[in-house]
Protein backbone atom coordinates (compact mmCIF):
# COMPACT_ATOMS: atom_id res chain seq x y z
CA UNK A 1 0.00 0.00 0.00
CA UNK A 2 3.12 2.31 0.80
CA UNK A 3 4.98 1.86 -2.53
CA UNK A 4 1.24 2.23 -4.33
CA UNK A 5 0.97 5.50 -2.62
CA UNK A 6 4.71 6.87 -3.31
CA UNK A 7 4.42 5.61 -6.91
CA UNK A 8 1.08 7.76 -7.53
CA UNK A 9 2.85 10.96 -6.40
CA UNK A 10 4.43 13.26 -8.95
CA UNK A 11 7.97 13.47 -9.13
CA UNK A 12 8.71 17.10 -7.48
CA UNK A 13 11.90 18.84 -9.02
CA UNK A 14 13.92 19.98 -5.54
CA UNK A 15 15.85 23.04 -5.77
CA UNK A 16 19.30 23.55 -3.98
CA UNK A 17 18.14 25.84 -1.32
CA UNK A 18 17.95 23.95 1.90
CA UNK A 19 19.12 20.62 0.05
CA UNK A 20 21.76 18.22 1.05
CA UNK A 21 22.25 15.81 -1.90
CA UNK A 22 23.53 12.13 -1.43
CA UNK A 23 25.41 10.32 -4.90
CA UNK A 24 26.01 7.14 -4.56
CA UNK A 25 27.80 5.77 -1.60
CA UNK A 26 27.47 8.71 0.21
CA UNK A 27 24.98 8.99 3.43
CA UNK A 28 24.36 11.73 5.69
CA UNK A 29 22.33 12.08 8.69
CA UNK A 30 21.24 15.53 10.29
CA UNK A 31 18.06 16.13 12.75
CA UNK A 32 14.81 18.79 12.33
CA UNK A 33 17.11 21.11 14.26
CA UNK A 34 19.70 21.47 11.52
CA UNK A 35 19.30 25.56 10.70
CA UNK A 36 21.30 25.23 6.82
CA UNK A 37 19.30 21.66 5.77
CA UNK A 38 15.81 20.63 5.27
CA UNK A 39 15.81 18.24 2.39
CA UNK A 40 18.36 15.14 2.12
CA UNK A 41 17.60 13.28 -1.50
CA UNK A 42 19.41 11.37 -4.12
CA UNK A 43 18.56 10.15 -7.51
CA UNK A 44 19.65 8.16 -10.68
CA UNK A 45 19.70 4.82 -8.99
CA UNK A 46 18.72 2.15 -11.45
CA UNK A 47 19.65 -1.00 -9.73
CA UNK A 48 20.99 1.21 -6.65
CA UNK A 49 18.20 1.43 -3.71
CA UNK A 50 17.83 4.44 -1.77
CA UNK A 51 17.71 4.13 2.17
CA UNK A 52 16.11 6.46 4.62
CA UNK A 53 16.53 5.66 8.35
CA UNK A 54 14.74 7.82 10.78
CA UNK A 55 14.54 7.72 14.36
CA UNK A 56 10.53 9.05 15.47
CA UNK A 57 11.48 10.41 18.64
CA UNK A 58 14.61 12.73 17.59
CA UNK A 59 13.66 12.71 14.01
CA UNK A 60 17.83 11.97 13.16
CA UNK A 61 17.46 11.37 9.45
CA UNK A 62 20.04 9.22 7.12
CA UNK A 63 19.50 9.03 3.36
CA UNK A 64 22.16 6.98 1.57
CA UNK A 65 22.39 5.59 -1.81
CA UNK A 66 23.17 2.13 -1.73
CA UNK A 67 25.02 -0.38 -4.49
CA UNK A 68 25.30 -3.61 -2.92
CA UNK A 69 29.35 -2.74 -2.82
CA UNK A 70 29.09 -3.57 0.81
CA UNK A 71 25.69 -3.62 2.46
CA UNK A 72 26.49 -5.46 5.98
CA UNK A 73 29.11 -2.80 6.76
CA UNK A 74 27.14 0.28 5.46
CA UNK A 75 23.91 -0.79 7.48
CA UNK A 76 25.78 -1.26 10.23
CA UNK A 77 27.11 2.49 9.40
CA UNK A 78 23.66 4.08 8.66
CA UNK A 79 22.01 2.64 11.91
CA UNK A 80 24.82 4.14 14.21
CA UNK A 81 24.89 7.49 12.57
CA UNK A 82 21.25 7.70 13.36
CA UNK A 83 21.49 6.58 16.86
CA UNK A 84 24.26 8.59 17.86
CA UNK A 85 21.76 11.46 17.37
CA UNK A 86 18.89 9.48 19.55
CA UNK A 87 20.60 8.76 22.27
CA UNK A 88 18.69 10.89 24.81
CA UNK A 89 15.41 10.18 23.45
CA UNK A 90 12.98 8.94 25.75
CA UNK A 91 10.56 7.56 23.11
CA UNK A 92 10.60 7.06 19.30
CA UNK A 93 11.63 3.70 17.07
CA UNK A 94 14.12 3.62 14.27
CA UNK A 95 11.80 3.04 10.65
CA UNK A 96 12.83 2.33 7.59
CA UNK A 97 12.16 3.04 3.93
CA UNK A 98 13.43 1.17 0.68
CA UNK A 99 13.06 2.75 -2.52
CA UNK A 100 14.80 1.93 -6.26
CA UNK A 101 15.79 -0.82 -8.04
CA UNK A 102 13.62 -2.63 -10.77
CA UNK A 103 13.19 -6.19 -12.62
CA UNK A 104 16.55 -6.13 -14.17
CA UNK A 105 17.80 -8.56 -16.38
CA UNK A 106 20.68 -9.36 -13.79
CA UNK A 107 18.51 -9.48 -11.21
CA UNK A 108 21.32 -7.18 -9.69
CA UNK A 109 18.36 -4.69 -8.07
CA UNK A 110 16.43 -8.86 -6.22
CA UNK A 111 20.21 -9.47 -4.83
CA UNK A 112 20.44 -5.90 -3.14
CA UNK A 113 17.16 -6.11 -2.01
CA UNK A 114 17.85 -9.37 -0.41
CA UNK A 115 20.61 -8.05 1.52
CA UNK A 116 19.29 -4.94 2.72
CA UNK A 117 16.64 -6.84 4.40
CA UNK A 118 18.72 -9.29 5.56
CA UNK A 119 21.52 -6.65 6.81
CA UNK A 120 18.62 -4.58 8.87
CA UNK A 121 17.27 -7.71 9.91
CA UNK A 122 20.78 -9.10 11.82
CA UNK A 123 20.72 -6.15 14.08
CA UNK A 124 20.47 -5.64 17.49
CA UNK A 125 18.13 -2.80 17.46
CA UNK A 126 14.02 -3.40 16.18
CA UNK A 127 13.96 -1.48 13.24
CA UNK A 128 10.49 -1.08 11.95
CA UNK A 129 9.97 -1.64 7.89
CA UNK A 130 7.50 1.26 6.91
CA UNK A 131 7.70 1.48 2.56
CA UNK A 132 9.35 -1.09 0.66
CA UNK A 133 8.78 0.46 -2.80
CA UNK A 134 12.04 -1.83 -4.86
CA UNK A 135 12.46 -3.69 -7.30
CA UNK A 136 8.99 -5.70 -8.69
CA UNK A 137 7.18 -2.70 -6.92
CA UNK A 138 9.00 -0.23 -8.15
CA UNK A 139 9.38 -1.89 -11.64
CA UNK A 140 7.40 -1.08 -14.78
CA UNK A 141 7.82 -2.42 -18.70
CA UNK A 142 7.47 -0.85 -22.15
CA UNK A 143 7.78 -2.53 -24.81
CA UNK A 144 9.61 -5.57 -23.15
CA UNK A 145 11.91 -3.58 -21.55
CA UNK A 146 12.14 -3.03 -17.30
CA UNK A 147 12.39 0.11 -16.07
CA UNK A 148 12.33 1.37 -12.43
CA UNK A 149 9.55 3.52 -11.93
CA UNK A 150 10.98 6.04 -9.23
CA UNK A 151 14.88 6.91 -9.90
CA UNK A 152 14.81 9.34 -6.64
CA UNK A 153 13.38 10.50 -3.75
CA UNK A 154 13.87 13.28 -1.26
CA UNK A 155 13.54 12.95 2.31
CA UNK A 156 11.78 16.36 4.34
CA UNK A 157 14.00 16.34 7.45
CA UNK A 158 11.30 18.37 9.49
CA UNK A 159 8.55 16.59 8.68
CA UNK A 160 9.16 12.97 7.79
CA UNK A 161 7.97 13.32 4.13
CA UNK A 162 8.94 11.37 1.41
CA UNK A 163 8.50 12.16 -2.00
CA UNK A 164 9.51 11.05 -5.60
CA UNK A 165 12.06 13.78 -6.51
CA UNK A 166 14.90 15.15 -9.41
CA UNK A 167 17.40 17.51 -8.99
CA UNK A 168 18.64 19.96 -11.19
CA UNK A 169 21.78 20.68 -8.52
CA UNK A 170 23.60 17.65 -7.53
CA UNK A 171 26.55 19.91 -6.24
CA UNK A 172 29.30 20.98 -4.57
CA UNK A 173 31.99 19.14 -6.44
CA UNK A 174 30.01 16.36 -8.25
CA UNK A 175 32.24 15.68 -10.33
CA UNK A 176 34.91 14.95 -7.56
CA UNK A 177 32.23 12.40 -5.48
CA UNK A 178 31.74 10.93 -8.39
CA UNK A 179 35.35 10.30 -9.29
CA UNK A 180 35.42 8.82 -5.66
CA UNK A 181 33.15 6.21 -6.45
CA UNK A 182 34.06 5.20 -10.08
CA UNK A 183 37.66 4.79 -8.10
CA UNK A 184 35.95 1.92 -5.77
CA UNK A 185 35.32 4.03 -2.60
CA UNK A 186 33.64 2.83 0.44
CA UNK A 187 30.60 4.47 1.69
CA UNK A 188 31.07 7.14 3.27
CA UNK A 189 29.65 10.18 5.66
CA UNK A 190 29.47 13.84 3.77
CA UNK A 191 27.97 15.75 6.52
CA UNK A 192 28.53 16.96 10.10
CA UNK A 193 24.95 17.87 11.14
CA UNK A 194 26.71 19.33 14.54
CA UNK A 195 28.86 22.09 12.50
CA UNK A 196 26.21 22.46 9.50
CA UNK A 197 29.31 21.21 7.55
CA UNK A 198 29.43 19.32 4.34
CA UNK A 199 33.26 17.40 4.10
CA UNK A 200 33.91 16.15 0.94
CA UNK A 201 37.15 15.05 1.27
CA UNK A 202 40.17 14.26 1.13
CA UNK A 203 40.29 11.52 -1.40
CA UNK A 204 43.07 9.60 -2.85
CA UNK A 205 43.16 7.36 -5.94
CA UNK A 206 45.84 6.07 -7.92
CA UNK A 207 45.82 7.05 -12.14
CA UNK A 208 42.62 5.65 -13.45
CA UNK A 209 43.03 2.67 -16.05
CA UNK A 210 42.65 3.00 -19.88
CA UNK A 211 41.30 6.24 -19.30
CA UNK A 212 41.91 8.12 -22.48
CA UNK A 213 40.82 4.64 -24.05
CA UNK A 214 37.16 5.16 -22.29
CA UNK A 215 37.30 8.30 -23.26
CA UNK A 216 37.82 7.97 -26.95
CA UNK A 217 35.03 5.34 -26.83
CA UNK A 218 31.37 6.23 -28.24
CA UNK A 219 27.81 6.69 -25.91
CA UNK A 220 26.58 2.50 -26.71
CA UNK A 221 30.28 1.21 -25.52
CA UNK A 222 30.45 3.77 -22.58
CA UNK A 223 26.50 2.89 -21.79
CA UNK A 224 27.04 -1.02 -21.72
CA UNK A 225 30.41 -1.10 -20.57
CA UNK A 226 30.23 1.37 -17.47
CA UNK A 227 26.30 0.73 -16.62
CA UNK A 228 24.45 -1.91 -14.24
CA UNK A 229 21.48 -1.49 -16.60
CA UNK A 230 22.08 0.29 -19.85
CA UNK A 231 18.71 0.71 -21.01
CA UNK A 232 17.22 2.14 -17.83
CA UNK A 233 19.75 4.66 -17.28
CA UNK A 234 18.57 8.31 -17.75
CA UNK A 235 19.51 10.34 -20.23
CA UNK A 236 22.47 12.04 -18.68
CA UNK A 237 24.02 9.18 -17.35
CA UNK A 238 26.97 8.92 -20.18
CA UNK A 239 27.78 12.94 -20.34
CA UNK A 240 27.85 12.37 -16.31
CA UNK A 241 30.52 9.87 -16.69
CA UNK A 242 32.53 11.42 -19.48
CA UNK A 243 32.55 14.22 -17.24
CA UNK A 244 33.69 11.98 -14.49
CA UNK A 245 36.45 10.61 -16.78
CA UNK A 246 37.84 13.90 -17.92
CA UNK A 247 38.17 14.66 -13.93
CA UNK A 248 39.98 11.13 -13.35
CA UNK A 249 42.63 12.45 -16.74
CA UNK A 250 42.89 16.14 -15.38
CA UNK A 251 43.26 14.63 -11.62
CA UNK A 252 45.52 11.33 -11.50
CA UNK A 253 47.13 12.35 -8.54
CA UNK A 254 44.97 14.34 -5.97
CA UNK A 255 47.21 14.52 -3.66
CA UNK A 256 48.91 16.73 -5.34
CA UNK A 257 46.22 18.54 -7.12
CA UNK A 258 42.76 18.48 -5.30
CA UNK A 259 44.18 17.73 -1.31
CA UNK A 260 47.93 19.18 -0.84
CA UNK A 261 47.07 19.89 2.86
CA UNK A 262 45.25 16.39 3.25
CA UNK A 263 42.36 18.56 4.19
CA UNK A 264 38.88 17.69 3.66
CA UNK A 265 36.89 21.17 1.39
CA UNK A 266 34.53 22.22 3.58
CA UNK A 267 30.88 23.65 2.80
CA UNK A 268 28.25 25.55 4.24
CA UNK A 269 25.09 26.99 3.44
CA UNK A 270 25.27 31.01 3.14
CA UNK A 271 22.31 33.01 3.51
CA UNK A 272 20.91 32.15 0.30
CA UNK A 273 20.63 28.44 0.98
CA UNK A 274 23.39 27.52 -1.45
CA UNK A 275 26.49 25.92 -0.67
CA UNK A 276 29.50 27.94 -0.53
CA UNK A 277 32.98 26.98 0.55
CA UNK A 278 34.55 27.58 3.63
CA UNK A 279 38.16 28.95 3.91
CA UNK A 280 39.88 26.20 6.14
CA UNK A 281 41.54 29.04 8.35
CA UNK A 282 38.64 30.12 9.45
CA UNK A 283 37.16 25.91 10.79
């Protein structure tokens, strides 16, 4: 009944004021008391599933964007991010909502599904199942061909909401996160709810492989080379990862280039609601 509800909604297009976005294998977890963010969200998952985690009595939010790189270890991550903000609750329970995936052909989108159940399910803590909108719910076919039916949702921190949602910003430094992940990060934690901070940072990678031969390569070979499910992706998905490629060339050492001072670049929101960077002489 959940997922038929969240798949009748409209998909609302979230602009950047007030919004914390999540790419994938990134997760962040802030409370209703957070002054710079209202919104968490994250979209583009094809065979990716999206995970909120909310604790009812302090309302501690964590969205993440999940690829089945290494779900035992990021569950285990998600659930103690939100309960180190609902500790001193005195009532509440942790709930959960699964979104994304779809009836792939690899059956990729079943597998994650599987494990995010069975990850939530191993711990300690009851964690109560509220939508389960993936994969055969959140699956629909034209013309023989599977396509997920919601690609992203947003998360409203103050009031619980959760919506189908696209976002035209998917900043600061998307191209960096993204080079993260393409260079087999782990999942990891973007915001500091405490300072209003978003860390992105610092990352090291060694030269990416064949790069320039990726690069020289057209759309269909990029498509089903470098995709889960090439023909559910959107329609930005190669220009994202040429983009993403070009960084990797431009950036083979960062180290040297993008983190000299091995110091994380550091965000806020100004008064505007945008994100603006923060001098780190002044943290």
């Amino acid at each position: 009944e959940k997922a038929k509800l969240l798949r009748s909604r409209p998909t609302q297009i979230v602009e950047p004021k007030g919004l914390l976005y999540v790419q994938q294998r990134e997760f962040a977890v802030t409370t209703p008391k957070d002054g710079s963010v209202s919104i968490l969200g994250s979209d583009d998952a094809t065979t990716c599933h999206l995970v909120v985690l909310r604790h009812t009595g302090s309302g501690a939010t964590c969205l993440t964007h999940c690829d089945g790189s290494d779900t035992e270890a990021e569950v285990s991550l998600i659930m103690s991010s939100v309960k180190s903000f609902s500790n001193s609750a005195d009532y509440g329970r942790l709930e959960l909502h699964l979104v994304g995936g779809f009836n792939d052909d690899r059956q990729l989108s079943q597998k994650l599904t599987n494990q995010l159940l069975r990850a939530f399910d191993l711990q300690p803590d009851d964690v109560h199942l509220v939508t389960f909108c993936v994969t055969e719910l959140n699956d629909r076919e034209e013309k023989d061909i599977h396509f997920p039916i919601i690609y992203g949702i947003a998360v409203n921190v103050k009031t619980a909401e959760i919506f189908p949602a696209t976002f035209p910003e998917k900043g600061p430094d998307e191209d960096l996160r993204s080079a993260h992940i393409l260079t087999g990060a782990r999942l990891t934690n973007i915001y500091d709810a405490k300072k209003e901070q978003l860390h992105i940072g610092p990352y090291f990678w060694r030269p990416f492989p064949h790069v320039d031969f990726w690069l020289e390569q057209d759309d269909q070979q990029i498509l089903e080379n470098l995709s889960t499910s090439p023909l559910a992706e959107p329609p930005h998905f190669v220009s994202h990862i040429r983009s993403t490629l070009t960084f990797l060339k431009e950036h083979p050492f960062p180290s040297r280039s993008l983190f000299p001072d091995r110091k994380p670049r550091i965000y806020r929101k100004n008064q505007d609601g945008l994100w603006e960077q923060v001098c780190s002489d002044k943290i």
